[in-house]
C-alpha atoms as a PDB file:
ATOM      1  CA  UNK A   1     -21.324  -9.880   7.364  1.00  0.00           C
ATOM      2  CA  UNK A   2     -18.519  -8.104   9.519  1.00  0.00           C
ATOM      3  CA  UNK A   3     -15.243  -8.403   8.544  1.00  0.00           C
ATOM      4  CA  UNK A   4     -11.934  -7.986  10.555  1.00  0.00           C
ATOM      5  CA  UNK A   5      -9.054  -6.765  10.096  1.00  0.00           C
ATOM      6  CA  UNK A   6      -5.921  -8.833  11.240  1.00  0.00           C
ATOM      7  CA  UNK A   7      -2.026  -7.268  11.571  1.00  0.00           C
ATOM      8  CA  UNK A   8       0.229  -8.849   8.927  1.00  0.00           C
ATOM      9  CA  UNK A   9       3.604  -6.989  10.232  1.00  0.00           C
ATOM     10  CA  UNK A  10       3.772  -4.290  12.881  1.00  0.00           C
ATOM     11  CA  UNK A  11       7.512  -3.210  13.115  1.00  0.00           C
ATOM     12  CA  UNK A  12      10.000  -0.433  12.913  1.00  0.00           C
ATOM     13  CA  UNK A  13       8.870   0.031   9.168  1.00  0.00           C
ATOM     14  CA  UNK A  14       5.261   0.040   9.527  1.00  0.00           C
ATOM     15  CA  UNK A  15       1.907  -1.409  10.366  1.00  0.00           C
ATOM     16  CA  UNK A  16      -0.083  -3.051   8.219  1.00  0.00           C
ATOM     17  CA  UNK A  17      -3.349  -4.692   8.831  1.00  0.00           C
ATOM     18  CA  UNK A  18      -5.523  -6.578   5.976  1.00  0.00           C
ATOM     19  CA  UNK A  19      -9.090  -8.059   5.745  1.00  0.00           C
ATOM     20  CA  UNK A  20      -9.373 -11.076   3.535  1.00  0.00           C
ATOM     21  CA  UNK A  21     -13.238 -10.110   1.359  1.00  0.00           C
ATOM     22  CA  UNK A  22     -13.782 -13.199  -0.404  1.00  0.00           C
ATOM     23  CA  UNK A  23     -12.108 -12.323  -3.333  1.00  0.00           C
ATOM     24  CA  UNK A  24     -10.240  -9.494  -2.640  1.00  0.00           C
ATOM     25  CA  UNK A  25      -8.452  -7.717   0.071  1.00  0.00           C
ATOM     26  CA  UNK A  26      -8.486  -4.232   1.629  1.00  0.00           C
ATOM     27  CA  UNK A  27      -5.200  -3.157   3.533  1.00  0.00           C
ATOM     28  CA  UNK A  28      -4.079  -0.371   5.483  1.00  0.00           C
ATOM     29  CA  UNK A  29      -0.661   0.562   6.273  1.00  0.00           C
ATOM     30  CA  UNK A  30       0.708   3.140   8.110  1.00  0.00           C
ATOM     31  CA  UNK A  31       4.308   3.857   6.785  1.00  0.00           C
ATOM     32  CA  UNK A  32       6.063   5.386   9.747  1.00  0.00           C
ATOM     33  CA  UNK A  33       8.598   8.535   9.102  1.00  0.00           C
ATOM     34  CA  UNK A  34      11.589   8.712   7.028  1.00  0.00           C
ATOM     35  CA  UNK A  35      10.899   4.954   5.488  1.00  0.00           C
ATOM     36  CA  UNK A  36       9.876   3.157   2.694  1.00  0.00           C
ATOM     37  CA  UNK A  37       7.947  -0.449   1.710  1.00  0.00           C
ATOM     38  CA  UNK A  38      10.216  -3.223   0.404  1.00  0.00           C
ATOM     39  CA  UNK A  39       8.495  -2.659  -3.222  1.00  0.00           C
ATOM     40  CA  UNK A  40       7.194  -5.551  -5.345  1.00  0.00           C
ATOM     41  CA  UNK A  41       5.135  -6.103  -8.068  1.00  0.00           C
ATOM     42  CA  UNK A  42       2.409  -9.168  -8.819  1.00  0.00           C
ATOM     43  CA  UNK A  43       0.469  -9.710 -11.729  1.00  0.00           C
ATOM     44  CA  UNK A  44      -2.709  -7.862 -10.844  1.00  0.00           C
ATOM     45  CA  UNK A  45      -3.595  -3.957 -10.577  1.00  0.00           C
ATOM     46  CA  UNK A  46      -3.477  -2.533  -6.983  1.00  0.00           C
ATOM     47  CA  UNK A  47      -5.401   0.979  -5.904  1.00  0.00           C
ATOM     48  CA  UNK A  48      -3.982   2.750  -3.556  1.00  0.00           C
ATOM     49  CA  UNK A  49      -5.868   5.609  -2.002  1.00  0.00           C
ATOM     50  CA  UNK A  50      -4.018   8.483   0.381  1.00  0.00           C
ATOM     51  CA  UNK A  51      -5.757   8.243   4.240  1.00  0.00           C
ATOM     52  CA  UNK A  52      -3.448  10.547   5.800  1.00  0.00           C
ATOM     53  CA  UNK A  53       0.677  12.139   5.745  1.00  0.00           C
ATOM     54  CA  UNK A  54       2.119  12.446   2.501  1.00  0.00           C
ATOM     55  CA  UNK A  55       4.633   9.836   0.695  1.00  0.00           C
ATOM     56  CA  UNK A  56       5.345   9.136  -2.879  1.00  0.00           C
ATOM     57  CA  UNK A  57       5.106   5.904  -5.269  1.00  0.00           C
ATOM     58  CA  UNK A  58       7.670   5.164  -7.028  1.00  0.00           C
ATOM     59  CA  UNK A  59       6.898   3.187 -10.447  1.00  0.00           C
ATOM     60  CA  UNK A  60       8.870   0.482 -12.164  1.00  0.00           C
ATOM     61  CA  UNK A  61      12.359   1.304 -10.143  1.00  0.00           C
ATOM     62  CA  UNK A  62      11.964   5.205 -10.400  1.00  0.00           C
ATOM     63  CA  UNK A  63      11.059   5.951 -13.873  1.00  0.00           C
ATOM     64  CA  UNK A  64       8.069   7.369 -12.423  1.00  0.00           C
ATOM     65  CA  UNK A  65       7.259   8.996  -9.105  1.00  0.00           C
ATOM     66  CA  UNK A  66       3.411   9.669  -7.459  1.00  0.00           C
ATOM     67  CA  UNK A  67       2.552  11.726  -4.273  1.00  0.00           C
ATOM     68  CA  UNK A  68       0.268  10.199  -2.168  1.00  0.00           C
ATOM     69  CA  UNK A  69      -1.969  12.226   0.162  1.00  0.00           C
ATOM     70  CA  UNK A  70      -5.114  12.139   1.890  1.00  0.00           C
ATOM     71  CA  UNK A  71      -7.606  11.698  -0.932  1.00  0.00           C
ATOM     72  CA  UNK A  72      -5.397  10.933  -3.913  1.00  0.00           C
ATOM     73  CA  UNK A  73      -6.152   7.876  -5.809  1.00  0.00           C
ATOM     74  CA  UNK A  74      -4.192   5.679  -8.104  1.00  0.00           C
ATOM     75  CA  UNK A  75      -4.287   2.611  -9.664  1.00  0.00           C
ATOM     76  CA  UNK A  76      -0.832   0.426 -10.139  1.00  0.00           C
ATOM     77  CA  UNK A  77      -1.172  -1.629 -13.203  1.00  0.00           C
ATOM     78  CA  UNK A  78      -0.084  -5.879 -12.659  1.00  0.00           C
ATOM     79  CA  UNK A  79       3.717  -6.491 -13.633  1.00  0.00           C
ATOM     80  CA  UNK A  80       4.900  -2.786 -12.617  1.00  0.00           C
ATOM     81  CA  UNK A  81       7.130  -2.740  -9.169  1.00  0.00           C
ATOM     82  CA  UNK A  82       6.089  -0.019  -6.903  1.00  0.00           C
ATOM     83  CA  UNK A  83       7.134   1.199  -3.589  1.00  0.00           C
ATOM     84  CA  UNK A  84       6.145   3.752  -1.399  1.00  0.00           C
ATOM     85  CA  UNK A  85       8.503   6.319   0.779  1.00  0.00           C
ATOM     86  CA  UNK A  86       7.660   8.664   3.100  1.00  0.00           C
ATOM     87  CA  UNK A  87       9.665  11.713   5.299  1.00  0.00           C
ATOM     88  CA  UNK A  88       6.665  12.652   7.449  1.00  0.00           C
ATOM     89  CA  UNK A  89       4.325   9.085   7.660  1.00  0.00           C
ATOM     90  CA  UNK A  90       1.951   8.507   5.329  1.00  0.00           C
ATOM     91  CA  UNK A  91      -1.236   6.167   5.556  1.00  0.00           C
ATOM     92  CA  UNK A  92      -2.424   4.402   2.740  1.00  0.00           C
ATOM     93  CA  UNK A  93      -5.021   1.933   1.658  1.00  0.00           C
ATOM     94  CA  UNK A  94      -4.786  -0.819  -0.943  1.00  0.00           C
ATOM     95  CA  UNK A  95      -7.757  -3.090  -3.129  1.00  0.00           C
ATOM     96  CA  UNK A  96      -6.253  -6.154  -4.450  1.00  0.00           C
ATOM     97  CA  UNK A  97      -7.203  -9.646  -5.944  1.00  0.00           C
ATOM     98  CA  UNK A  98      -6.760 -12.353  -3.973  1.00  0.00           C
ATOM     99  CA  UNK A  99      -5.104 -12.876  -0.744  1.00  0.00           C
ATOM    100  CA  UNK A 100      -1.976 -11.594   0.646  1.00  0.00           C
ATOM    101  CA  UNK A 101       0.892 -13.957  -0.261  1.00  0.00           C
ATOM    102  CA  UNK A 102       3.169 -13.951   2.867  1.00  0.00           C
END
């Protein structure tokens, strides 16, 4: 089976595109210099791996702050808001249950 990705927002903010898996979804943004993701968090974990750039994750409203890089891995436990800023652009990849809601 191929699947396809499909652009869920493409603004001054950033791009991001997601394939629906049956199950599960894989998206890629690309966070574009000197901004950041709205933040949110859901009830289920999300990994995030580093594709390119650097940024940072912030954890549950700053307590605790990740780099993200090309190659790093983390997972964000369910029920902890995250958000991810950048200076230079940073691309990232997310796993997640379910679909994207909205």
């Amino acid at each position: 089976m191929i699947y396809n990705f499909h652009k869920v927002v493409d603004d001054d903010r950033y791009c991001i595109q997601d394939v629906d898996m049956g199950g599960f979804t894989l998206s890629e943004t690309q966070l574009h210099p000197d901004k950041s993701t709205r933040g949110h968090a859901h009830p289920w974990p999300e990994i995030y791996i580093g594709i390119r750039g650097e940024g940072v994750i912030e954890l549950d409203g700053g307590k605790q702050t990740l780099p993200i890089f090309a190659g790093s891995r983390l997972i964000v436990e369910g029920n902890v808001h995250h958000r991810v800023s950048t200076e230079g652009g940073v691309t990232f990849a997310c796993f997640f249950t379910g679909i994207r809601d909205g």
